[in-house]
C-alpha atoms as a PDB file:
ATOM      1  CA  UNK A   1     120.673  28.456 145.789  1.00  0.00           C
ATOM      2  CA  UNK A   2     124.101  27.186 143.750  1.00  0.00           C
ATOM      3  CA  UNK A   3     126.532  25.651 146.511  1.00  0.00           C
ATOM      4  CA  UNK A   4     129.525  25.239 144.346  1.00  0.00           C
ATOM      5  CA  UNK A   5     132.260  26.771 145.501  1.00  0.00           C
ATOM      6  CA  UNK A   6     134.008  29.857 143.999  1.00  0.00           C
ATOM      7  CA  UNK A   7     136.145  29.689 141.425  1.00  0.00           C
ATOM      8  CA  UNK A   8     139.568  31.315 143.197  1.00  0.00           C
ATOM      9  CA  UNK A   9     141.456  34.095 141.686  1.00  0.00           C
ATOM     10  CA  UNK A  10     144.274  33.691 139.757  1.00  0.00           C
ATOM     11  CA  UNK A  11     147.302  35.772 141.438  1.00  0.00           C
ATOM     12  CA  UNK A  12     148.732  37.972 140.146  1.00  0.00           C
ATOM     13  CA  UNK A  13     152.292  36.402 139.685  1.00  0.00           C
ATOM     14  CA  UNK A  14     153.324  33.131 138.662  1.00  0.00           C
ATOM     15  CA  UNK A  15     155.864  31.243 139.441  1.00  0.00           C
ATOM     16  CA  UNK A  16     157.102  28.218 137.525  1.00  0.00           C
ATOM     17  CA  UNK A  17     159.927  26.068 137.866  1.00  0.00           C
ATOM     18  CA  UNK A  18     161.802  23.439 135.992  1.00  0.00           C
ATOM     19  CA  UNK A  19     165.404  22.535 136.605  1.00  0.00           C
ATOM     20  CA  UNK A  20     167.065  24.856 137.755  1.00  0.00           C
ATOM     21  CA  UNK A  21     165.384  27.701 135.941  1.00  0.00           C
ATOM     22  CA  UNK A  22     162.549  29.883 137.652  1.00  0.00           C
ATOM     23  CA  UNK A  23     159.876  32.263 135.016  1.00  0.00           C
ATOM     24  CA  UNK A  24     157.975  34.869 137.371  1.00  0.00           C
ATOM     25  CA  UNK A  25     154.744  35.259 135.307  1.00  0.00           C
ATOM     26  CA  UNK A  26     152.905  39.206 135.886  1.00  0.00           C
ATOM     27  CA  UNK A  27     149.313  38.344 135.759  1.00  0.00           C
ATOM     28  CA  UNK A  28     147.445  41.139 135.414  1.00  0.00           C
ATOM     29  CA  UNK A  29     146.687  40.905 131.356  1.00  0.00           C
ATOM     30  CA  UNK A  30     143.568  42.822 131.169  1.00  0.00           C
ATOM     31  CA  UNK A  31     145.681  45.405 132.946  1.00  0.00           C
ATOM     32  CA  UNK A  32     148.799  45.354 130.710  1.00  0.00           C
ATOM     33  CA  UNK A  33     150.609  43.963 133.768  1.00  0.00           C
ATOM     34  CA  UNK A  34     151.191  47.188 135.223  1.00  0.00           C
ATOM     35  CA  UNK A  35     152.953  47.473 138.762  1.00  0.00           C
ATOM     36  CA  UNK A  36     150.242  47.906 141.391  1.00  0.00           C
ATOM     37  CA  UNK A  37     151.119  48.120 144.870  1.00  0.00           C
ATOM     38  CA  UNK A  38     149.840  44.403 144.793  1.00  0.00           C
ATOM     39  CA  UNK A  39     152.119  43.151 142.370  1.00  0.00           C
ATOM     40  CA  UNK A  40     154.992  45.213 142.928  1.00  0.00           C
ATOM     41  CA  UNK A  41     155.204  43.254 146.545  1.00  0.00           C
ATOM     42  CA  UNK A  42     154.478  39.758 144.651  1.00  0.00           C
ATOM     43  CA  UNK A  43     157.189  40.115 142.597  1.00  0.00           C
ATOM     44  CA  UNK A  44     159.518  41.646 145.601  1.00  0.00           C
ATOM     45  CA  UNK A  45     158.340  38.684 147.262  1.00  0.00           C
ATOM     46  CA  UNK A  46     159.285  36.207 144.720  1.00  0.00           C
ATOM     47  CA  UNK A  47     162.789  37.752 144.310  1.00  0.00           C
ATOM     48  CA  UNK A  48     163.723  37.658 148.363  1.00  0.00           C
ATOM     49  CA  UNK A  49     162.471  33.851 148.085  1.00  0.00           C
ATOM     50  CA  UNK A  50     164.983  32.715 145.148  1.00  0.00           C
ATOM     51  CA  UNK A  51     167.643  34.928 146.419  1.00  0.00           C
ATOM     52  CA  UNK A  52     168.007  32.174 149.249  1.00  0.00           C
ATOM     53  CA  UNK A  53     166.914  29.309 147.152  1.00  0.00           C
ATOM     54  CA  UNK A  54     170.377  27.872 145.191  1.00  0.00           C
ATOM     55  CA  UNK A  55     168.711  25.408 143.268  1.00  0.00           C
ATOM     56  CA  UNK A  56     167.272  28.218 141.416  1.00  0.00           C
ATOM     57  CA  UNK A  57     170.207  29.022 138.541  1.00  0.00           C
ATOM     58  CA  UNK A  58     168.531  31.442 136.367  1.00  0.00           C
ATOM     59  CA  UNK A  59     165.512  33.690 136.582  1.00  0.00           C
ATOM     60  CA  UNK A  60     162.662  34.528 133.957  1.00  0.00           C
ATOM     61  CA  UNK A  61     160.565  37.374 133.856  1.00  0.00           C
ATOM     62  CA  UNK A  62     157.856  37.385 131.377  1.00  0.00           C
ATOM     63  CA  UNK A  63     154.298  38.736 131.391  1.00  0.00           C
ATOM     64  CA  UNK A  64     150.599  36.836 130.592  1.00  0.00           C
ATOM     65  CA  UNK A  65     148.519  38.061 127.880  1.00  0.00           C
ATOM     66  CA  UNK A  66     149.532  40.312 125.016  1.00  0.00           C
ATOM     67  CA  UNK A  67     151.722  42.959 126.989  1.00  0.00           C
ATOM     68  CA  UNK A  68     154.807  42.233 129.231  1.00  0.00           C
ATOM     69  CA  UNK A  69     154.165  45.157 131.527  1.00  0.00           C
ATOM     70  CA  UNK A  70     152.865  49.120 130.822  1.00  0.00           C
ATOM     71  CA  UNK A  71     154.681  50.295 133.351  1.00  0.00           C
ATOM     72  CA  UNK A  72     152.787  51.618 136.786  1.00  0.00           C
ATOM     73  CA  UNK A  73     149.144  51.046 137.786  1.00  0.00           C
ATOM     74  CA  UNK A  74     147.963  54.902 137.132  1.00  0.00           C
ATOM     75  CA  UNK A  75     144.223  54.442 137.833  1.00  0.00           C
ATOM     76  CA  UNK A  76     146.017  53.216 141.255  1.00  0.00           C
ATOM     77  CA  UNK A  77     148.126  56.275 141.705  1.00  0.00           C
ATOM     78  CA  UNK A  78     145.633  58.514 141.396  1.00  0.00           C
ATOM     79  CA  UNK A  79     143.406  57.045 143.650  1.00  0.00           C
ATOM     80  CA  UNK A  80     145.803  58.732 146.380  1.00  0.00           C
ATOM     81  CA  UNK A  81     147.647  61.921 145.538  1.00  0.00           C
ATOM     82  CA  UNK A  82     149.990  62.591 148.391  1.00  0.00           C
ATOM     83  CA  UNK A  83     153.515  63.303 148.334  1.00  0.00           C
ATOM     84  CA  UNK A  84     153.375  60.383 150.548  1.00  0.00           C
ATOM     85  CA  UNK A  85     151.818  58.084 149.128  1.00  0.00           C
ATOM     86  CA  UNK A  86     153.587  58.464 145.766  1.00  0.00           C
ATOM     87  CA  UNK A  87     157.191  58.364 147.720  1.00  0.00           C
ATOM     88  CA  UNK A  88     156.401  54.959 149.194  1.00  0.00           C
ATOM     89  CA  UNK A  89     155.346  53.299 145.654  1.00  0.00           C
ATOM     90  CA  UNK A  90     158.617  54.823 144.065  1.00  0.00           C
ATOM     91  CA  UNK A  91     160.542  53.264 146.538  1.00  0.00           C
ATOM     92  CA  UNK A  92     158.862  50.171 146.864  1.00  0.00           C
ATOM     93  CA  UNK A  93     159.382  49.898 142.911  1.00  0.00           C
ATOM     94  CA  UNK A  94     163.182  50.946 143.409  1.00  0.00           C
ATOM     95  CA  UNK A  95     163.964  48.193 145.938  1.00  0.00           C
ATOM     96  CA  UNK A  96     162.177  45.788 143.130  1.00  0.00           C
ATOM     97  CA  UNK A  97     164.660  46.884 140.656  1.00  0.00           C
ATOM     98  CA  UNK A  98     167.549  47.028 143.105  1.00  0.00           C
ATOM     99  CA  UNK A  99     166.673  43.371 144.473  1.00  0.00           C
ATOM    100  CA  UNK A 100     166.754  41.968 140.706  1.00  0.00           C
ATOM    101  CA  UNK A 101     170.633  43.516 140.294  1.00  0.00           C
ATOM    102  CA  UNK A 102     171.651  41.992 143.731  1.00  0.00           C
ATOM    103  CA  UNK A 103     170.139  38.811 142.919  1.00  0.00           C
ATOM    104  CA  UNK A 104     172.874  36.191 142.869  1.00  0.00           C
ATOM    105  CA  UNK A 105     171.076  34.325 139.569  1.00  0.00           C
ATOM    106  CA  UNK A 106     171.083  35.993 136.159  1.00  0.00           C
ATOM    107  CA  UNK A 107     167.495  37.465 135.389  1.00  0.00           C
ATOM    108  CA  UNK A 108     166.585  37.523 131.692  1.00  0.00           C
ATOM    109  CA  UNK A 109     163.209  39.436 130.531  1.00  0.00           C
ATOM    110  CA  UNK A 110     160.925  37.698 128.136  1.00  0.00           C
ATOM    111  CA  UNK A 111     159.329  40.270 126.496  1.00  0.00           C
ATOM    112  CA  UNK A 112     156.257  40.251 123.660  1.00  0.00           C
ATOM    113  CA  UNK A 113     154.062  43.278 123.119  1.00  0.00           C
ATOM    114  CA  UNK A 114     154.476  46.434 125.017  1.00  0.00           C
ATOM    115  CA  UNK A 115     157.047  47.320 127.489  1.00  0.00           C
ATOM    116  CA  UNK A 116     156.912  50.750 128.793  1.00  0.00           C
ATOM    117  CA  UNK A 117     157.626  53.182 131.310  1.00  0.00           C
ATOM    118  CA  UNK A 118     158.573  51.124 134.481  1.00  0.00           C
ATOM    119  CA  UNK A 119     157.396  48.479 132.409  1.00  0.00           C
ATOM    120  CA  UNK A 120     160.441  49.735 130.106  1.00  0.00           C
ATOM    121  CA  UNK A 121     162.755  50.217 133.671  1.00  0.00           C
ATOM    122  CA  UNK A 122     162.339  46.571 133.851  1.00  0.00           C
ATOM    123  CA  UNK A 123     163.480  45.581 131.034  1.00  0.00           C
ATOM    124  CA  UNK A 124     166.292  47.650 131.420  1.00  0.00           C
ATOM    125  CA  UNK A 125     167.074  46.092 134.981  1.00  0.00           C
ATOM    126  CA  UNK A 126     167.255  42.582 133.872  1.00  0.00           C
ATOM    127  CA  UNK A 127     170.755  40.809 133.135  1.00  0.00           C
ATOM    128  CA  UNK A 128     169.782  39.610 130.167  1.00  0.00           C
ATOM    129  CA  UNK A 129     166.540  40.544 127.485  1.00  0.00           C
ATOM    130  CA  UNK A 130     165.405  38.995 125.062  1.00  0.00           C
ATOM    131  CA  UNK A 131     162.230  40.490 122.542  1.00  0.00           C
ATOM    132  CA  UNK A 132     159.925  39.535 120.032  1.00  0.00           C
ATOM    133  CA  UNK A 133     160.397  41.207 116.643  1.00  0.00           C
ATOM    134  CA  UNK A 134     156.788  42.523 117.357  1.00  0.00           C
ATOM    135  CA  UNK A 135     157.537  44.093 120.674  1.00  0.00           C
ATOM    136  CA  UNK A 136     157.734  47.810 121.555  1.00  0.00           C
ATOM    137  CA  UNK A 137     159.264  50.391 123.791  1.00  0.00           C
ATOM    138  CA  UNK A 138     158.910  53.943 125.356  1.00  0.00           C
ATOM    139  CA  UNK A 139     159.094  55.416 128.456  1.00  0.00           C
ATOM    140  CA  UNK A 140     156.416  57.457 127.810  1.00  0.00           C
ATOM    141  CA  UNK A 141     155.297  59.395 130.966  1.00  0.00           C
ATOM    142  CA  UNK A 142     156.552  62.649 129.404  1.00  0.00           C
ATOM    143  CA  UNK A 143     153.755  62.610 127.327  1.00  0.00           C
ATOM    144  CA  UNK A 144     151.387  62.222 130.439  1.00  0.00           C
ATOM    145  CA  UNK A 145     153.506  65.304 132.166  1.00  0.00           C
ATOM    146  CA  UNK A 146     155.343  63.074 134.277  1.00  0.00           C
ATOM    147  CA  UNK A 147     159.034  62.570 133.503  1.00  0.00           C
ATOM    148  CA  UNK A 148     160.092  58.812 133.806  1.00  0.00           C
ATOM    149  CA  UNK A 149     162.703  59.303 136.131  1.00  0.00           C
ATOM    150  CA  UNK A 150     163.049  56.494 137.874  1.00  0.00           C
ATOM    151  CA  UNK A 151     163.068  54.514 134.475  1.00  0.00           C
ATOM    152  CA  UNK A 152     165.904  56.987 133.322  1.00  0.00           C
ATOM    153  CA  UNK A 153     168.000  55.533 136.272  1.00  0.00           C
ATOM    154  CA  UNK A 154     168.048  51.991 134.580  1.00  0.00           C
ATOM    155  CA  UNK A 155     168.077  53.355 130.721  1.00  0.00           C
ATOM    156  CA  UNK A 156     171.202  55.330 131.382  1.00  0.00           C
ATOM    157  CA  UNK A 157     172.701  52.566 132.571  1.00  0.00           C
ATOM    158  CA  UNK A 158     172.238  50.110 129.284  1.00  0.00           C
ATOM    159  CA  UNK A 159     171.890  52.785 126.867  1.00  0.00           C
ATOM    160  CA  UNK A 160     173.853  55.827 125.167  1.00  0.00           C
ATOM    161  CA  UNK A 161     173.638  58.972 127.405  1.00  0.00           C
ATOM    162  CA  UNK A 162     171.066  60.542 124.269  1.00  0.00           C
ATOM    163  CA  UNK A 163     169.602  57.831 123.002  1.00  0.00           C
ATOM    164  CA  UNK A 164     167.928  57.582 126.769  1.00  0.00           C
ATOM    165  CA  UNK A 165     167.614  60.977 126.973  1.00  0.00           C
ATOM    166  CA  UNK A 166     165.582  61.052 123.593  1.00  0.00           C
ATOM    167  CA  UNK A 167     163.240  58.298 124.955  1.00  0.00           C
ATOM    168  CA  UNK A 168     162.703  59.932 128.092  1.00  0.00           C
ATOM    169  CA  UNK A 169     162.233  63.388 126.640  1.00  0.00           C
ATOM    170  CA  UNK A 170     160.190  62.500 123.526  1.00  0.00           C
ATOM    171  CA  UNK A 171     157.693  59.845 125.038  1.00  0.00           C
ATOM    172  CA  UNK A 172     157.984  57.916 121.340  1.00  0.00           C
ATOM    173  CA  UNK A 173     157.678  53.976 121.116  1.00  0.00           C
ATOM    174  CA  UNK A 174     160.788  52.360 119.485  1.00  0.00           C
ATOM    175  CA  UNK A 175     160.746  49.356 117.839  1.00  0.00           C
ATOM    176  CA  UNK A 176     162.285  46.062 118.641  1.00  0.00           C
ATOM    177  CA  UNK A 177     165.220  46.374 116.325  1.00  0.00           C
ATOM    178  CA  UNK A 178     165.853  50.232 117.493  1.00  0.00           C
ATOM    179  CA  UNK A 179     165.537  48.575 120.894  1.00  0.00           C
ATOM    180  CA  UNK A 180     168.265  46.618 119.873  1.00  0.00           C
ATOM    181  CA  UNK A 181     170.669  48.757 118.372  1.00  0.00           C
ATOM    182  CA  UNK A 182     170.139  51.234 121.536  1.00  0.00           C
ATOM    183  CA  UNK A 183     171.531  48.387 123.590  1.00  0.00           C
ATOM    184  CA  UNK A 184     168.391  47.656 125.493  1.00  0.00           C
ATOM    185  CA  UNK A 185     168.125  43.844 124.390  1.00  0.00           C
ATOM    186  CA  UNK A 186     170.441  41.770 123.538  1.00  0.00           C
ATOM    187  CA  UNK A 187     168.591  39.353 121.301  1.00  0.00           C
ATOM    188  CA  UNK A 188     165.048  39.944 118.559  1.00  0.00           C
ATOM    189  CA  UNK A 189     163.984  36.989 117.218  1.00  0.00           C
ATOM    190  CA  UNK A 190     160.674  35.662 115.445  1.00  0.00           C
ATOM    191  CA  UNK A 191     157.006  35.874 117.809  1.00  0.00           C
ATOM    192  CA  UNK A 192     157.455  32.363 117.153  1.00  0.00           C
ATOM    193  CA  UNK A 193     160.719  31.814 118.369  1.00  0.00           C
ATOM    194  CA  UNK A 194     160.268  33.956 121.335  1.00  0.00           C
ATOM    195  CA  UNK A 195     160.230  31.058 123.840  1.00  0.00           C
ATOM    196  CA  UNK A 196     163.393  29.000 122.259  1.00  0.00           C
ATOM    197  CA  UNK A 197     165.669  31.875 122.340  1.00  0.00           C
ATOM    198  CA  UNK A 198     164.926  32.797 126.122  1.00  0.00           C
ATOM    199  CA  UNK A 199     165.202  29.094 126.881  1.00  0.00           C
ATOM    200  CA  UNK A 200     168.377  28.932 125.164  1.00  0.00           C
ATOM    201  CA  UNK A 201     170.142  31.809 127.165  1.00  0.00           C
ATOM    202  CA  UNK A 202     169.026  30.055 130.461  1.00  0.00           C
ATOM    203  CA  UNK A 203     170.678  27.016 128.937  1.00  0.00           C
ATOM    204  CA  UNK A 204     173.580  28.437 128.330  1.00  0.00           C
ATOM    205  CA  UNK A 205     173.534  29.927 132.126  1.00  0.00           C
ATOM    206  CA  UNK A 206     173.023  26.260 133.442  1.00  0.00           C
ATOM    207  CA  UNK A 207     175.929  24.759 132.012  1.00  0.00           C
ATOM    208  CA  UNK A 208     178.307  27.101 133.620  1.00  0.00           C
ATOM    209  CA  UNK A 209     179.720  27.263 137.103  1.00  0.00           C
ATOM    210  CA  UNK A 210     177.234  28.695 139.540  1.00  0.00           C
ATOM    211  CA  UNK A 211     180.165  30.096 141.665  1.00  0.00           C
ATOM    212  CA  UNK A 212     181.729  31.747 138.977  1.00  0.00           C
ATOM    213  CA  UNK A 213     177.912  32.970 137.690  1.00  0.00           C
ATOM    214  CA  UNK A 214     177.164  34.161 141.369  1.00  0.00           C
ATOM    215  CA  UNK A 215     180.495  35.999 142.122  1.00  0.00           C
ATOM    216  CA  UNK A 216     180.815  37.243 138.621  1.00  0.00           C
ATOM    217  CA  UNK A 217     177.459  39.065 138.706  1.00  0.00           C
ATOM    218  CA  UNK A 218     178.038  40.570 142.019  1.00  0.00           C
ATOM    219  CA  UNK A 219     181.387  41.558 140.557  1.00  0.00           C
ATOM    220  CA  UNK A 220     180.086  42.968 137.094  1.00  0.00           C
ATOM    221  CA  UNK A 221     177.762  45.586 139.203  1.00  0.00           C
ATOM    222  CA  UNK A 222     180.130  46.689 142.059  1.00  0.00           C
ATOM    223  CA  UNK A 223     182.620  47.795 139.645  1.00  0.00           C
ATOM    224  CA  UNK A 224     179.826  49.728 137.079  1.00  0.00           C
ATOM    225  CA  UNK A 225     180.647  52.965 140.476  1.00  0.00           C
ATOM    226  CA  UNK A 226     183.861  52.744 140.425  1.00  0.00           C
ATOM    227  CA  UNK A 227     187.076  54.568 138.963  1.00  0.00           C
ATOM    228  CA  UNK A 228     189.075  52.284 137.108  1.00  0.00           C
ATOM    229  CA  UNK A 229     191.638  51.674 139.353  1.00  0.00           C
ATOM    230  CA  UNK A 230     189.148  50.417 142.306  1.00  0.00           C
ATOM    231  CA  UNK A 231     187.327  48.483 139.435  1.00  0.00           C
ATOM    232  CA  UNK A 232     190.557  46.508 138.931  1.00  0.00           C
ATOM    233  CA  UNK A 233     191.247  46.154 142.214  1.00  0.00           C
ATOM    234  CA  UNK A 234     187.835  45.175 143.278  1.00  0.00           C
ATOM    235  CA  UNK A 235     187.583  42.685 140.324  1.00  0.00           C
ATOM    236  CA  UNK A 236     191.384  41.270 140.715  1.00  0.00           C
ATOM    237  CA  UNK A 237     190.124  39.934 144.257  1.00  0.00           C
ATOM    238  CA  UNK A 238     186.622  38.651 143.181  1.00  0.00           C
ATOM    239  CA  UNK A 239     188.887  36.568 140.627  1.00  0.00           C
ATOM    240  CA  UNK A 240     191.378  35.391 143.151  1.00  0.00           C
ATOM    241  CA  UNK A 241     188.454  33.946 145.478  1.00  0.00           C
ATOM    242  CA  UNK A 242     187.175  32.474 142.354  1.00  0.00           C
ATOM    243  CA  UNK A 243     190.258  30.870 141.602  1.00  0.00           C
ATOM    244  CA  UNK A 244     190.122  28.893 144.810  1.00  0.00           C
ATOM    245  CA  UNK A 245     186.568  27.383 143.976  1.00  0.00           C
ATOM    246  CA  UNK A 246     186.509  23.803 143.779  1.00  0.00           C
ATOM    247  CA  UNK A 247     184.443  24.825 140.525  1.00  0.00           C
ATOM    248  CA  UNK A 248     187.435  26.449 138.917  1.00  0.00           C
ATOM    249  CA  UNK A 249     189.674  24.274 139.976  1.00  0.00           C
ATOM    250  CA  UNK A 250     187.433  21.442 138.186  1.00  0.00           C
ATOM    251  CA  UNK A 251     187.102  23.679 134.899  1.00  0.00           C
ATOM    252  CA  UNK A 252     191.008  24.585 134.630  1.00  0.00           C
ATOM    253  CA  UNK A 253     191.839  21.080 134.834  1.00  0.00           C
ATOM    254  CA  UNK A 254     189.177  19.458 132.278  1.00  0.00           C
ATOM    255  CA  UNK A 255     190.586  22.291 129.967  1.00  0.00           C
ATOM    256  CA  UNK A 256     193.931  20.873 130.043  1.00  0.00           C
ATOM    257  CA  UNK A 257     192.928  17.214 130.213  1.00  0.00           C
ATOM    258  CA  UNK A 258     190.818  18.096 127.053  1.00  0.00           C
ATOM    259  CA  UNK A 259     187.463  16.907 128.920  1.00  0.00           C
ATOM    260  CA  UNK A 260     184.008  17.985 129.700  1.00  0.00           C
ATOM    261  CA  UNK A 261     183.928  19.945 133.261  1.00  0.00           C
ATOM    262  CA  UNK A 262     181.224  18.611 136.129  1.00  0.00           C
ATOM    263  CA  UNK A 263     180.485  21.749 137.929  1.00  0.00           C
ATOM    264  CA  UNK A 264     179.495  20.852 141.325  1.00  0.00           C
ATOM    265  CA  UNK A 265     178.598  24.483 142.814  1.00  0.00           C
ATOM    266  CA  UNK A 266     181.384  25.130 145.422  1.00  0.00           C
END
């Protein structure tokens, strides 16, 4: 009898990180990476841990093999059908999606092949998304007789009121470009030069204050439920604390001594 020890399983989310910048990985290629239970709470994980950690400065969420993420395990959810059961995962998804808003660094999706349903959702959710000119989209539940609404939630936010509403109601994958002109992504560039483009957003993050990044963010979301006047309001005094940053001080005053800034975080 063999002795060797067992190979261990990969998990199911990676993390990697490299100044300053930290890519969460879904692992679960033969599956697509869709959103078990299992991963769901990885990747809820992961986000609570860099939400606290301020050497992370930017976030990346990609996904292994040839998919970014199909959206929810459904060989999972129909292993227990109970109103239950199903209310838990949709919340437990929800607080995923609510967690990557809140979180103080920028989070940019990576995405390559398929992204749909939730899959789709998280896209949507991420600050920033960036997609290969091969990628795809839907939120395609409809078609199974389930109506993406939680999905819709995000997709009304980034897109046109109908163009979400024709996603949701038609089921139909859109391409990278329509993805694009819906306002889903912000950036299509070559397979190729998938990994350069991401890189250079996260770049771009880096060399600015992470003061202004963190309040700014907060800022940019809190005033999405507003009226305008509170918007202003709310956003006048998010600039006025800003103003008294070291940070901004520090930027101002290279600006008008015509020299590079040295952001130092506070």
């Amino acid at each position: 009898m063999s002795t060797a020890p067992r190979p261990q399983q990969e998990s199911i989310m990676l993390r990697h990180d490299e100044q300053g910048v930290t890519t969460l990985t879904l692992n679960r290629p033969q599956q697509f990476n869709a959103l078990s239970e299992e991963l769901l709470s990885a990747l809820q994980a992961s986000l609570d841990d860099i939400a606290e950690d301020r050497s992370v400065r930017v976030v990346i969420i990609a996904g292994a093999g040839r998919a970014f993420c199909a959206g929810h395990d459904l060989r999972q959810m129909r292993s227990q059908p109970s109103r239950a059961y199903y209310e838990k995962l949709f919340d437990q998804c929800s607080r995923v999606m609510v967690s990557l808003v809140r979180l103080p660094q920028p989070v940019i999706a990576r995405v390559h092949g398929i992204a749909t349903a939730a899959g789709c959702q998280l896209v949507a959710t991420c600050d920033l998304a960036v997609a290969a000119a091969s990628a795809r989209f839907a939120v395609s539940g409809v078609n199974l007789g389930l109506f993406c609404s939680t999905p819709g939630v995000a997709l009304a936010r980034n897109l046109a009121r109908k163009r979400a509403f024709e996603m949701l109601v038609t089921g139909e994958f859109i391409d990278a470009e329509a993805a694009l002109s819906y306002g889903l992504l912000n950036r299509v560039v070559a397979d190729e030069e998938l990994d350069a483009a991401v890189a250079a957003y996260a770049q771009a993050v880096l060399q600015k204050s992470p003061v202004a990044i963190e309040l700014g963010k907060r800022a940019f979301y809190q005033q999405l439920g507003d009226d305008l006047e509170a918007a202003y309001r709310q956003a006048g005094g998010v600039m006025a604390c800003n103003m008294l940053a070291e940070d901004a001080a520090e930027g101002i005053d290279a600006f008008l001594d015509r020299r590079a800034p040295v952001f130092r975080g506070r």
